[in-house]
Protein backbone atom coordinates (compact mmCIF):
# COMPACT_ATOMS: atom_id res chain seq x y z
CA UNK A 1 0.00 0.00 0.00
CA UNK A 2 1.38 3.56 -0.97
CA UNK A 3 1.36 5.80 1.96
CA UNK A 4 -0.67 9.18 1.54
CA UNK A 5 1.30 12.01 1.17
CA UNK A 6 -1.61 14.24 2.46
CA UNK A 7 -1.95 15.36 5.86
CA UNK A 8 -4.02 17.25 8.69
CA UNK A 9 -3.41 18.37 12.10
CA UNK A 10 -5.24 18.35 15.26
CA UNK A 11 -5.07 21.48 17.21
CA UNK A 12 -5.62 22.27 20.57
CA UNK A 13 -8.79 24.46 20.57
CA UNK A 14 -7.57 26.63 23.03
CA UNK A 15 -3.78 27.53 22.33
CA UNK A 16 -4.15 26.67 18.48
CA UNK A 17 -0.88 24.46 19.17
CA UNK A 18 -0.58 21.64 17.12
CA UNK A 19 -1.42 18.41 19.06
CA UNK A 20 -0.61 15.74 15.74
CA UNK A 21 -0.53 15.82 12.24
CA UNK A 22 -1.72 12.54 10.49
CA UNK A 23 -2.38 11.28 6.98
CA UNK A 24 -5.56 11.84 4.94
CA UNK A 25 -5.96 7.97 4.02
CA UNK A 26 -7.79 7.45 0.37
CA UNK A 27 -10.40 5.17 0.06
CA UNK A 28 -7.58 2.52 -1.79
CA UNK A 29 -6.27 2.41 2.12
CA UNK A 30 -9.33 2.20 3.68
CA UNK A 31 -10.01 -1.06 2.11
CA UNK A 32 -6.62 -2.33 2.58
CA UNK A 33 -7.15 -1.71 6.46
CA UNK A 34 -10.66 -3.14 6.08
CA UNK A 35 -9.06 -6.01 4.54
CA UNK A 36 -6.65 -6.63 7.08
CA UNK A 37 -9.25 -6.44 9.94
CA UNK A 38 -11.21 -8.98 7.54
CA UNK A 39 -8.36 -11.15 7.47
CA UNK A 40 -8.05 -11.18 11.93
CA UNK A 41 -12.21 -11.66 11.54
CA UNK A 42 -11.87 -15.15 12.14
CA UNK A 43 -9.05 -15.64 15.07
CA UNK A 44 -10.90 -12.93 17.13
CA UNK A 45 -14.62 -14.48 16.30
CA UNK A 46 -13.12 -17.64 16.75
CA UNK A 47 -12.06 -17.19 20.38
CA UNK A 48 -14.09 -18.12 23.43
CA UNK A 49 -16.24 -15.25 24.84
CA UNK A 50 -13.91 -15.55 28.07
CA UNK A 51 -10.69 -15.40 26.13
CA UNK A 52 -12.10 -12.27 24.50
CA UNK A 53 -13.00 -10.87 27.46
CA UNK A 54 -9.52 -11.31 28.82
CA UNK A 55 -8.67 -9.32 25.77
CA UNK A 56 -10.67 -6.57 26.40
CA UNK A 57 -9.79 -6.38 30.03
CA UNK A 58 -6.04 -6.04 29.41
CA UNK A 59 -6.50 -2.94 27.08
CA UNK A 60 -8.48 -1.58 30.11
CA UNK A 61 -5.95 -1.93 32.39
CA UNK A 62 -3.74 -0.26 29.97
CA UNK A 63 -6.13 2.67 29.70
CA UNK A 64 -6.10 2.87 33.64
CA UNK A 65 -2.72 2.34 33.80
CA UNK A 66 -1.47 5.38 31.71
CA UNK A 67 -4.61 7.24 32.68
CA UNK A 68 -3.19 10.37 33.27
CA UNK A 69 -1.68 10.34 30.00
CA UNK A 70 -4.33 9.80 28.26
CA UNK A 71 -6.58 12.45 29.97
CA UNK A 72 -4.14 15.47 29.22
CA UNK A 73 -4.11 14.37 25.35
CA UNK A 74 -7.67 14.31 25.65
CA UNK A 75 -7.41 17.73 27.57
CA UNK A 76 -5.01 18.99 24.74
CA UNK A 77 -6.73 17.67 21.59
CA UNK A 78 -10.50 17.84 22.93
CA UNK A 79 -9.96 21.11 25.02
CA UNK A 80 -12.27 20.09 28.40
CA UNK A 81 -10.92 20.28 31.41
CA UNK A 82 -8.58 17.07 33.07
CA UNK A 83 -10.89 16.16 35.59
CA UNK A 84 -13.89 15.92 33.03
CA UNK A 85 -11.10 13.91 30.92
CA UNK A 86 -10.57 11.55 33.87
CA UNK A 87 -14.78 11.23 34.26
CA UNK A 88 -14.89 10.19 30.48
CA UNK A 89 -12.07 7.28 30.80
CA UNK A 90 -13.89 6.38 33.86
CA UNK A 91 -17.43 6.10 31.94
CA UNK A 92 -15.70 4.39 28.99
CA UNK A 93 -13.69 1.63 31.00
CA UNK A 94 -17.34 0.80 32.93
CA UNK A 95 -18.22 0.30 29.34
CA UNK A 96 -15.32 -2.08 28.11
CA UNK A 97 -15.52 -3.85 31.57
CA UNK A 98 -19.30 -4.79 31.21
CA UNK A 99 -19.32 -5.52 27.73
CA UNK A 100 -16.31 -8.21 28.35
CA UNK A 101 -17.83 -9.78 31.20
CA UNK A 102 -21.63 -9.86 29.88
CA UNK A 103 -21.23 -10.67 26.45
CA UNK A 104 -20.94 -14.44 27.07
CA UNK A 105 -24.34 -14.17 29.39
CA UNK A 106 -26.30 -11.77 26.72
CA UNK A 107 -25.19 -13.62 23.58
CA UNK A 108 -25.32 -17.27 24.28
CA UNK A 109 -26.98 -19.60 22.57
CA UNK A 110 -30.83 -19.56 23.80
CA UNK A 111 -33.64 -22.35 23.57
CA UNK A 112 -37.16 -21.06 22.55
CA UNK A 113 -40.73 -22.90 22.51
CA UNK A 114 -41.41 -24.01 19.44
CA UNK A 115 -45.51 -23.64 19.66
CA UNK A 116 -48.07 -26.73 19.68
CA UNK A 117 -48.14 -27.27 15.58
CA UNK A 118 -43.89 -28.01 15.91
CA UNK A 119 -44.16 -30.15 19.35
CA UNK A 120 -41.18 -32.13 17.77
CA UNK A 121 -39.10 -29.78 17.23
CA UNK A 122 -36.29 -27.89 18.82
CA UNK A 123 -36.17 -24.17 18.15
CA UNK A 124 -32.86 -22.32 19.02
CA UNK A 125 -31.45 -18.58 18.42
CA UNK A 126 -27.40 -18.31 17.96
CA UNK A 127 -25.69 -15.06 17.85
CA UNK A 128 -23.21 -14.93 15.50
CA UNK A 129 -20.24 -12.00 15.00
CA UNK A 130 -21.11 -9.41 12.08
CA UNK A 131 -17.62 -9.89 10.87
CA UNK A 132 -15.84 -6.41 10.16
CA UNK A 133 -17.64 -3.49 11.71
CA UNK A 134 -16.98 0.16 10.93
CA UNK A 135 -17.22 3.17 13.72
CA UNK A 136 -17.16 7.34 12.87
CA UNK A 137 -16.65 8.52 16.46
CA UNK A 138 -17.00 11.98 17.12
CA UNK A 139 -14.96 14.65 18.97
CA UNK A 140 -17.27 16.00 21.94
CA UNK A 141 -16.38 12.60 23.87
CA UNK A 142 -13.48 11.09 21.86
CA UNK A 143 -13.40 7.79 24.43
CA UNK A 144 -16.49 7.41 26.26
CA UNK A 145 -19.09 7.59 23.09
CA UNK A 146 -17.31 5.69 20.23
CA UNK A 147 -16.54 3.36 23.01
CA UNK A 148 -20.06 2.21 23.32
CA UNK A 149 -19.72 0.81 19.27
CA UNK A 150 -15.93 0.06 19.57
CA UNK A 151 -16.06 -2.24 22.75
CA UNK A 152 -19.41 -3.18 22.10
CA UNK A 153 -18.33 -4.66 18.40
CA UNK A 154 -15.41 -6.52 20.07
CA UNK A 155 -16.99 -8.02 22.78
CA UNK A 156 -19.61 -9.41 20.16
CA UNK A 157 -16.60 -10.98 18.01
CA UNK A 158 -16.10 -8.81 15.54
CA UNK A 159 -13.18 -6.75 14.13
CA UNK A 160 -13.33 -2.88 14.27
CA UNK A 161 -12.03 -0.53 12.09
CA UNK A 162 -12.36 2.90 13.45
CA UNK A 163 -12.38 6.30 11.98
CA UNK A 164 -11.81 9.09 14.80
CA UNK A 165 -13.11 12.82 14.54
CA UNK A 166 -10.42 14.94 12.50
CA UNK A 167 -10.33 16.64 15.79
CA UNK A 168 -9.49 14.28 18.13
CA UNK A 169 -7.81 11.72 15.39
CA UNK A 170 -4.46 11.68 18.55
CA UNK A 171 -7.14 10.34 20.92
CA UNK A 172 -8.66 7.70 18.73
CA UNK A 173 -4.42 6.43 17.25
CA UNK A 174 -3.94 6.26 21.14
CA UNK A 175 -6.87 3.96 21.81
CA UNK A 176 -6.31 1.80 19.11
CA UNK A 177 -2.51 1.64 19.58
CA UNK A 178 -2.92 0.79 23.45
CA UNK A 179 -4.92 -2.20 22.68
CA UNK A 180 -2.05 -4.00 20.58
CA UNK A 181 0.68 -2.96 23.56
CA UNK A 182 -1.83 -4.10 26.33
CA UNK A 183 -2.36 -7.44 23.24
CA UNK A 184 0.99 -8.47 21.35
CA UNK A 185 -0.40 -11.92 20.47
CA UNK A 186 -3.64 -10.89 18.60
CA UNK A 187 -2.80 -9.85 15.39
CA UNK A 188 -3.12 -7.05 13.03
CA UNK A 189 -6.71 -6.12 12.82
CA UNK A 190 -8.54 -6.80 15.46
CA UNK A 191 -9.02 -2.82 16.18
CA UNK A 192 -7.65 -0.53 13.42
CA UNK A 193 -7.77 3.20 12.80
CA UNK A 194 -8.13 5.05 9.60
CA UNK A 195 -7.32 9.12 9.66
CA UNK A 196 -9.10 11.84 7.43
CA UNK A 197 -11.72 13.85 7.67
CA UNK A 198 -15.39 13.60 5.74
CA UNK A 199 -14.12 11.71 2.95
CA UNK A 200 -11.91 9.10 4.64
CA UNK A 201 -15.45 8.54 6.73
CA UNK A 202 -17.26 8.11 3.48
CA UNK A 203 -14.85 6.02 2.16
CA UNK A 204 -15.05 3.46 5.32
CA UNK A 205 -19.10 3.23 4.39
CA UNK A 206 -18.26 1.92 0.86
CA UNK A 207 -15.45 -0.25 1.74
CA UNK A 208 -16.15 -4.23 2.93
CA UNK A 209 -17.48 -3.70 6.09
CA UNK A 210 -20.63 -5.50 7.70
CA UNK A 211 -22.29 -2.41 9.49
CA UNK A 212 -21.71 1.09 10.11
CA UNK A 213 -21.80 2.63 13.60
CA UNK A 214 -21.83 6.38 13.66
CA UNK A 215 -22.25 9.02 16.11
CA UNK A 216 -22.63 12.78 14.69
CA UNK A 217 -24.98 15.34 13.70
CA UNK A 218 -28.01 14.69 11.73
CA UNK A 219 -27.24 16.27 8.61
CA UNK A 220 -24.40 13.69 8.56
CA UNK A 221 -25.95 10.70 9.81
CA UNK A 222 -28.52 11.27 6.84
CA UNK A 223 -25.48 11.19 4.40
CA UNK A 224 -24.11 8.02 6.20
CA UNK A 225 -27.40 6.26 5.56
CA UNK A 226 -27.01 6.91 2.23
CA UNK A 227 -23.76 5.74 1.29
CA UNK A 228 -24.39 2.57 3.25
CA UNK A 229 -27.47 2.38 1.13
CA UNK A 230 -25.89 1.70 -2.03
CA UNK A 231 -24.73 -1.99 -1.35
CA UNK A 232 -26.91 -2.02 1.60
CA UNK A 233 -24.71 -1.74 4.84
CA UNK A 234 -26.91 -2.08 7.93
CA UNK A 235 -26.00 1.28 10.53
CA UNK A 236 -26.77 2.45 13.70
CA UNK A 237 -27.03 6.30 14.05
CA UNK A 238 -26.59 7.92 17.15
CA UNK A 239 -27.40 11.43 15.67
CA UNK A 240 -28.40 15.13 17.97
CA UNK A 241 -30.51 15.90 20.54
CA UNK A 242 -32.64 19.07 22.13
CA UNK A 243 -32.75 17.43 25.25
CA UNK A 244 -35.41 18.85 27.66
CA UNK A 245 -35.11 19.02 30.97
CA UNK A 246 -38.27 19.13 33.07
CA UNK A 247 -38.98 20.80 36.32
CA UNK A 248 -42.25 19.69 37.89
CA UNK A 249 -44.56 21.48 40.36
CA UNK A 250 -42.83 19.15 43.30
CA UNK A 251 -39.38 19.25 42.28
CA UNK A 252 -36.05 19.74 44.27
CA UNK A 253 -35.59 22.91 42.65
CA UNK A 254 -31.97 23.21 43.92
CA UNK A 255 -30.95 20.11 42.87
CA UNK A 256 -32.90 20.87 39.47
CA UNK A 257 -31.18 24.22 39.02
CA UNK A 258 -28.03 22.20 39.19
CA UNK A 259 -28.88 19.64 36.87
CA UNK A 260 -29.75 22.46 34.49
CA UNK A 261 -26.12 24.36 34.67
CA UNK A 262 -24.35 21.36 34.94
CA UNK A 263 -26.41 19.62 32.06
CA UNK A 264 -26.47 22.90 29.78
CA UNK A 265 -23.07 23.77 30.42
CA UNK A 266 -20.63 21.05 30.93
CA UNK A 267 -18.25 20.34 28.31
CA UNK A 268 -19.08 23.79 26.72
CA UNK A 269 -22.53 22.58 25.89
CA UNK A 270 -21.36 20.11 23.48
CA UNK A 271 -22.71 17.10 24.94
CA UNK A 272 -26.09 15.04 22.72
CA UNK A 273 -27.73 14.06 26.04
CA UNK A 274 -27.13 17.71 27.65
CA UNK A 275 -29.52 19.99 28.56
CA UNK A 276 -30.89 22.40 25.98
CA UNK A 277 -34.27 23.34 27.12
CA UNK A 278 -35.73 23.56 30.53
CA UNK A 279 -39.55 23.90 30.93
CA UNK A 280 -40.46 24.82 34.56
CA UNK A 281 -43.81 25.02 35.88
CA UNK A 282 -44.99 28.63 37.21
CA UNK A 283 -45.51 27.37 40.89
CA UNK A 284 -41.84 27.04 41.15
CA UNK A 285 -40.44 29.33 38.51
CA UNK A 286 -39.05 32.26 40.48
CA UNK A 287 -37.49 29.62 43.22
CA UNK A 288 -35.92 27.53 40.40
CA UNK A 289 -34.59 30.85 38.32
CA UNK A 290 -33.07 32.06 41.55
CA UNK A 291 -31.10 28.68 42.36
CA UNK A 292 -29.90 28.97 38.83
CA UNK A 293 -28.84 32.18 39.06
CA UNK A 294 -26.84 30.65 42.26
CA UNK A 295 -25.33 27.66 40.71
CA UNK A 296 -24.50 29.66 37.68
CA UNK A 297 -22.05 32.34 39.52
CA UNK A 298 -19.93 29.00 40.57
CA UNK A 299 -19.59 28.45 36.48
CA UNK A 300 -16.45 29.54 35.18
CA UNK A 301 -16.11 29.75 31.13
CA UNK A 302 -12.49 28.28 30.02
CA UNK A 303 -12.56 26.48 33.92
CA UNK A 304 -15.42 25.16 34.73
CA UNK A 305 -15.65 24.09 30.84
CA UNK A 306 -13.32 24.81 28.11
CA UNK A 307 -13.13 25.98 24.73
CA UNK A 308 -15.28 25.42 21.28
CA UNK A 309 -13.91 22.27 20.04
CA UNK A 310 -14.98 22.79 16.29
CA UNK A 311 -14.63 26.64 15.59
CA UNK A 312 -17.58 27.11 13.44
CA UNK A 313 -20.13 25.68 15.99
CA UNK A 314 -19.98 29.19 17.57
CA UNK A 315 -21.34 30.59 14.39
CA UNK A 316 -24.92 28.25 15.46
CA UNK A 317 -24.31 29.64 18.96
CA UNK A 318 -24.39 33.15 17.91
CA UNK A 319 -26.93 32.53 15.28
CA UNK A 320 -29.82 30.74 17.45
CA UNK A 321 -29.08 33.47 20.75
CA UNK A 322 -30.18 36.03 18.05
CA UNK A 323 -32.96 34.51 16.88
CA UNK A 324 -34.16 33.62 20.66
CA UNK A 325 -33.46 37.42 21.13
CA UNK A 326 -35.61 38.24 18.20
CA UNK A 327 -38.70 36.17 19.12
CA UNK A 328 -39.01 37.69 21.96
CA UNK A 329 -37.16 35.58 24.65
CA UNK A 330 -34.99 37.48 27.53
CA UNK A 331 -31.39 37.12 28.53
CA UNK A 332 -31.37 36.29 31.93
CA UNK A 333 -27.59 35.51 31.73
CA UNK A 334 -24.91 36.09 29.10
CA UNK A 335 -26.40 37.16 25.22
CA UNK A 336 -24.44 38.17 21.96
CA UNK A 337 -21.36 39.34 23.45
CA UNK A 338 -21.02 36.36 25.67
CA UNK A 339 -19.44 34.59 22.33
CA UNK A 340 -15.75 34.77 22.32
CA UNK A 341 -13.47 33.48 19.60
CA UNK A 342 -12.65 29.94 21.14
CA UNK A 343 -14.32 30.45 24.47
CA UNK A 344 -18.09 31.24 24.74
CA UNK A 345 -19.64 32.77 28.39
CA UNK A 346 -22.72 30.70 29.31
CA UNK A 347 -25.86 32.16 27.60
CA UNK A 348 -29.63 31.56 29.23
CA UNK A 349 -33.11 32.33 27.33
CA UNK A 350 -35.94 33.22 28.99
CA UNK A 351 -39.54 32.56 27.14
CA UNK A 352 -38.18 31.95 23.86
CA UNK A 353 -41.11 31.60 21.29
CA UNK A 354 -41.18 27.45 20.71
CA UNK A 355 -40.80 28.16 17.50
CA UNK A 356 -37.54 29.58 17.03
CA UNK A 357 -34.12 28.06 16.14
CA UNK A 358 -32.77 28.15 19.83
CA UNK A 359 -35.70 25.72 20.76
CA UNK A 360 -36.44 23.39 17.56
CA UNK A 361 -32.68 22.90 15.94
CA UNK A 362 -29.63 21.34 18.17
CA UNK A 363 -27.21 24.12 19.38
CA UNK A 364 -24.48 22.24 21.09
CA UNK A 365 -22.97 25.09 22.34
CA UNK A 366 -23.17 26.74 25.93
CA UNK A 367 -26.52 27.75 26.10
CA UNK A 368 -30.12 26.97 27.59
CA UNK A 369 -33.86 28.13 27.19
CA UNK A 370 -36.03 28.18 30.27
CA UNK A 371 -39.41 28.82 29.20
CA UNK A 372 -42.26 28.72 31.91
CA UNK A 373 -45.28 26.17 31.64
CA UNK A 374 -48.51 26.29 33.38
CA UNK A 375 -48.60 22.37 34.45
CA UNK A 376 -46.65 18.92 33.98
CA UNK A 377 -48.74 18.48 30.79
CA UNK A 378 -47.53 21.20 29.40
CA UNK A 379 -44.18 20.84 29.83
CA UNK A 380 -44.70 17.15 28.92
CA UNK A 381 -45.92 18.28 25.49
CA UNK A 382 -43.52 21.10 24.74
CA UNK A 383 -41.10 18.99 25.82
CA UNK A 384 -41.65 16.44 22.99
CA UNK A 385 -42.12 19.23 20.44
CA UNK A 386 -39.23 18.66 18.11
CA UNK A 387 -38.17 16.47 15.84
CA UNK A 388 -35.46 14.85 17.96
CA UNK A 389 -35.51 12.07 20.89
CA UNK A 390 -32.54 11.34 22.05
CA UNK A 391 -32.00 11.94 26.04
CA UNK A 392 -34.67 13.88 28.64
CA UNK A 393 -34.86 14.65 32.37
CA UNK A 394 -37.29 14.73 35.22
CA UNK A 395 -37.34 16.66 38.16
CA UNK A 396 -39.93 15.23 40.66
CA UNK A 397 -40.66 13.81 44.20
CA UNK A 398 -43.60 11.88 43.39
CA UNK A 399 -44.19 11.59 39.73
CA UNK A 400 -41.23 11.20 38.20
CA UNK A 401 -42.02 7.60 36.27
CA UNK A 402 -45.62 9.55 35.07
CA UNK A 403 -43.52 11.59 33.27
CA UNK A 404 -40.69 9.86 32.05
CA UNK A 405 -43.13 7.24 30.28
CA UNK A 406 -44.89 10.39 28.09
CA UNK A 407 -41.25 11.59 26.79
CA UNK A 408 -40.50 10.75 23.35
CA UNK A 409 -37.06 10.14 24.17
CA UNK A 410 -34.15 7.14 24.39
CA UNK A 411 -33.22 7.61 27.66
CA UNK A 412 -34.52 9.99 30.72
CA UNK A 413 -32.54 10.46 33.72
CA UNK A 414 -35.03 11.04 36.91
CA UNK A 415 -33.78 13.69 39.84
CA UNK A 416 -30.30 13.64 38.47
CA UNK A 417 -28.65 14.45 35.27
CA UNK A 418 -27.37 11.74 32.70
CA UNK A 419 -27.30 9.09 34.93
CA UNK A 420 -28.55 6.49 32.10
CA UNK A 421 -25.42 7.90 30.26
CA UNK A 422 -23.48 6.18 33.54
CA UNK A 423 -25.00 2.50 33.82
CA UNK A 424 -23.39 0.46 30.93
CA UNK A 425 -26.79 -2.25 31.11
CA UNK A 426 -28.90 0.44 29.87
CA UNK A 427 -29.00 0.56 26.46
CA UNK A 428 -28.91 3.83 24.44
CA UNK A 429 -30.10 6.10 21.35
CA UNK A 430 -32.34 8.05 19.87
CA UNK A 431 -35.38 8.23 17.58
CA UNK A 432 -36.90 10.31 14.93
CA UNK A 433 -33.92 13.12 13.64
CA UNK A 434 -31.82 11.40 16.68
CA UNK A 435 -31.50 8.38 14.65
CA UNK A 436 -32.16 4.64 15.89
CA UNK A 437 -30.25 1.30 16.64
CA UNK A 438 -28.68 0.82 20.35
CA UNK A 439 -25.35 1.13 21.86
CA UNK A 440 -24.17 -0.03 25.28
CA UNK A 441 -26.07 -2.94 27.66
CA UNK A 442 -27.33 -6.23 26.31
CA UNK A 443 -29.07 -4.34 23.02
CA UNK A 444 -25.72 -2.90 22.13
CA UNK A 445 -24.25 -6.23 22.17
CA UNK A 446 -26.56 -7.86 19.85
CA UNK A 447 -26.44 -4.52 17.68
CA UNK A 448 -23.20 -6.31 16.22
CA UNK A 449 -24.05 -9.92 16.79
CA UNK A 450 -26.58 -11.35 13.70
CA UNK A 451 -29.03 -13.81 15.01
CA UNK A 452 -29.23 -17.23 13.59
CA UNK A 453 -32.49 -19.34 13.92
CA UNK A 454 -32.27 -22.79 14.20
CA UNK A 455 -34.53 -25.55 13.83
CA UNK A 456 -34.06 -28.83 14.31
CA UNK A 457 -36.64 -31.85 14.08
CA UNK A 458 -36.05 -34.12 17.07
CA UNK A 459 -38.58 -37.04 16.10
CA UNK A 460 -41.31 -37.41 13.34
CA UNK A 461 -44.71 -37.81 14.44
CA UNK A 462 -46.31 -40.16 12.26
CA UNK A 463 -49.53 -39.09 9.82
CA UNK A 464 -48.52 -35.33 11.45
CA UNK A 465 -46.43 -34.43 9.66
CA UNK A 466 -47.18 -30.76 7.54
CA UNK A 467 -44.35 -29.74 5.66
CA UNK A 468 -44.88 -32.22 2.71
CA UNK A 469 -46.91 -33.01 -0.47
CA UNK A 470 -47.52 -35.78 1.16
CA UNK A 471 -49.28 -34.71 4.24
CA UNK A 472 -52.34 -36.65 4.82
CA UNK A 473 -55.88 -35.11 5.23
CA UNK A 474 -55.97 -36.29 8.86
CA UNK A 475 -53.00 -34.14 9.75
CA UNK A 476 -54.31 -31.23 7.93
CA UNK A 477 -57.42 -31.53 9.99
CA UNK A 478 -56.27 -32.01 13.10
CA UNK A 479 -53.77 -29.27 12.76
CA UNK A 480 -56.65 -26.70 11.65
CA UNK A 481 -58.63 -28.18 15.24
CA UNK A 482 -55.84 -27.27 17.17
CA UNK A 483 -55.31 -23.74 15.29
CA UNK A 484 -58.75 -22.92 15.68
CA UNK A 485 -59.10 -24.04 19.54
CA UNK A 486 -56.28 -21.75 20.11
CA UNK A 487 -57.08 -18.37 18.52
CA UNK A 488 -60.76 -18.57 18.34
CA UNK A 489 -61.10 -16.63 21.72
């Protein structure tokens, strides 16, 4: 293979400096790495769930062991701050950990009932590996969220080849690179990394691969489908989000208020499960807006969170603050000026009109509309008043569950913030313009495993038997008796 003599960089977002500089791989490399990790396919599905596991567990002890390291490159390359770093490695080993020691238990083969008409039979459902899947991580959580396809994929059996964010391409070579030192006797293939940017991703979704996992923005996710369209490649899209968060007329509204900042702001906003929109019910309005006002003068831009990873996504900042401004909504903290050029001062809406961009399109920037509802049912229904349905959040002593089960969402997170983001057995995604398919817990696993049904005639019955030219009318009779007797009510 001819090495590319193109290259990027990665950049730190908030010095500029120059983290790494990597090679632009063409799509004539992408399949060669695709068919390297074809060629491991079959020593790494071939091993015992156990042995795999042991795999996996050594490249997370590797990860913990050179933890620090791998949080300040993170801190460099990403821009958040190390201890959030640290919280990500921490969230992504629970991941790697629970996928090795559960896939065995969640994948094994499984007996089912076979039903009265196919008594003699035995009816069982293997999981098999996909082969070769493909993962586009993206740069918000460089570790923790490709993770959930990466270690997901492997535990499952198959091989991985993944493509890392052009911004955070030093994070994703690290990962990959760590599980071969933590693994010298698997070979080539088993996890491998292609560098680019968009066209390097598109060329992974029309090389050989067996499925496409993607995390990103809509607008990409759409083109994704697309290209893995064409031969078909099966995908699972984990796409935006305009999470809600809701405050009910019993809430803690401390704890609420700090759910909100800490949901809306951490990681400079650039989180799909954080908070974009609160809806607070009148009762407790003034109480909640006060606590935020409290939580928010212990928030300290470029501290507390750091810098605009992707420089243009402060152009969507600035553009939905103006039109929130415009319809009518009220800066109760922060506004137009609050945007600097890599850092951005945390920006809160009041009353927004539903309508506007700042409410209805993701913003993933530092920012939050609080718009006040009469009742729970209102906020329940404003609430699921966009397009997306990714992640959601109750505040509520007593009817949290009511509320949570009316959300058009993947996950919702009950008196706390994110916490499904935090238990590796829950599964996770979206639906509608927040795409569909599961990472993480036992769905994630079988995301990447293809089930195989198997059927297997134990003893003929004689004069019963149905699948034949040659069944007799006697069978066909009794066989329409038993159907009837069944289903007739």
């Amino acid at each position: 293979m001819t090495a590319t003599l193109e290259t990027f960089e990665s950049t730190n977002p908030a010095t500029g400096d120059v983290v790494g500089s990597f090679p632009v791989q063409s799509a004539q490399e992408v399949n060669t790495t695709v068919e390297i990790a074809r060629g491991a396919a079959d020593w790494w599905g071939g091993l015992s769930y156990k042995e795999r596991g042991k795999h996996l567990k050594r490249w997370a002890a590797r990860i913990t062991q050179n933890a620090d390291e791998l949080a300040e490159l993170i801190h460099k390359e990403n821009g958040k701050p190390l201890e959030d770093a640290h919280l990500e490695l921490a969230l992504a080993l629970e991941h790697i950990g629970w996928g090795a020691n559960n896939a065995e238990k969640k994948l094994k083969s499984e007996s089912v009932f076979p039903g009265p008409l196919m008594a003699n039979f035995e009816a069982r459902i293997e999981y098999r590996p996909l082969g070769v899947v493909g993962v586009i991580g993206p740069w918000n959580y460089p570790v923790y969220t490709p993770m959930g396809s990466v270690g997901y994929a492997l535990a499952a059996g198959n091989t991985v080849v993944f493509k890392p964010s052009e911004y955070t391409t030093a994070v994703g070579v690290y990962l990959a690179d760590a599980f071969h030192a933590a693994n010298p006797d698997a070979p080539r293939g088993v996890l491998e990394v292609v560098t680019g940017k968009g066209a390097t991703g598109a060329a992974l979704c029309h090389a050989n691969v067996d499925k496409i996992a993607f995390t990103g923005s809509t607008a990409t996710g759409k083109k994704i489908m697309a290209a893995c369209a064409e031969k078909p490649i099966p995908v699972v899209l984990e796409l935006g989000g305009k999470d809600a968060l809701i405050v009910a007329d019993d809430a803690d509204v401390k704890a609420a208020a700090d759910a909100a900042v800490f949901g809306g702001f951490a990681n400079a906003g650039q989180t799909c499960v954080g908070v974009e929109r609160v809806y607070v019910v009148e009762s407790v309005r003034d109480e909640f807006l006060a606590a935020v006002k409290e939580e928010l003068s212990h928030v300290k831009a470029g501290v507390s969170y750091g810098p605009m990873t992707m420089p243009s996504q402060k152009e969507v900042v600035r553009r939905h603050v103006e039109d929130a401004l415009k319809s009518g909504g009220q800066a109760f903290a922060g506004g137009l000026d609050s945007i600097g050029d890599r850092v951005i001062e945390p920006v809160i809406i009041l009353d927004a009109d539903e309508s506007c961009s700042a409410v209805q399109e993701e913003t993933f920037g530092p920012t939050l509309t609080i718009k006040t509802v009469k009742d729970n049912d209102e906020a329940i229904r404003l609430a699921n008043g966009t397009e997306f349905g990714l992640g959601s959040t109750v505040f509520s002593k007593k009817n949290g569950m009511k509320i949570a089960r009316q959300l058009k969402a993947g996950q919702t997170s009950i008196n706390a913030p994110l916490g499904f983001a935090a238990i590796p057995a829950l599964p996770f995604g979206g639906s509608g313009q927040s795409g569909f398919g599961r990472i993480h817990g036992e769905a994630g696993l079988k995301e990447f495993a293809r089930p195989h049904s198997i059927a297997r005639q134990r003893f003929a019955i004689p004069g019963f038997a149905l699948l034949t030219f040659r069944r007799t009318k006697f069978a066909f009779d009794l066989s329409k008796k038993i159907v009837h007797s069944m289903h007739q009510g």
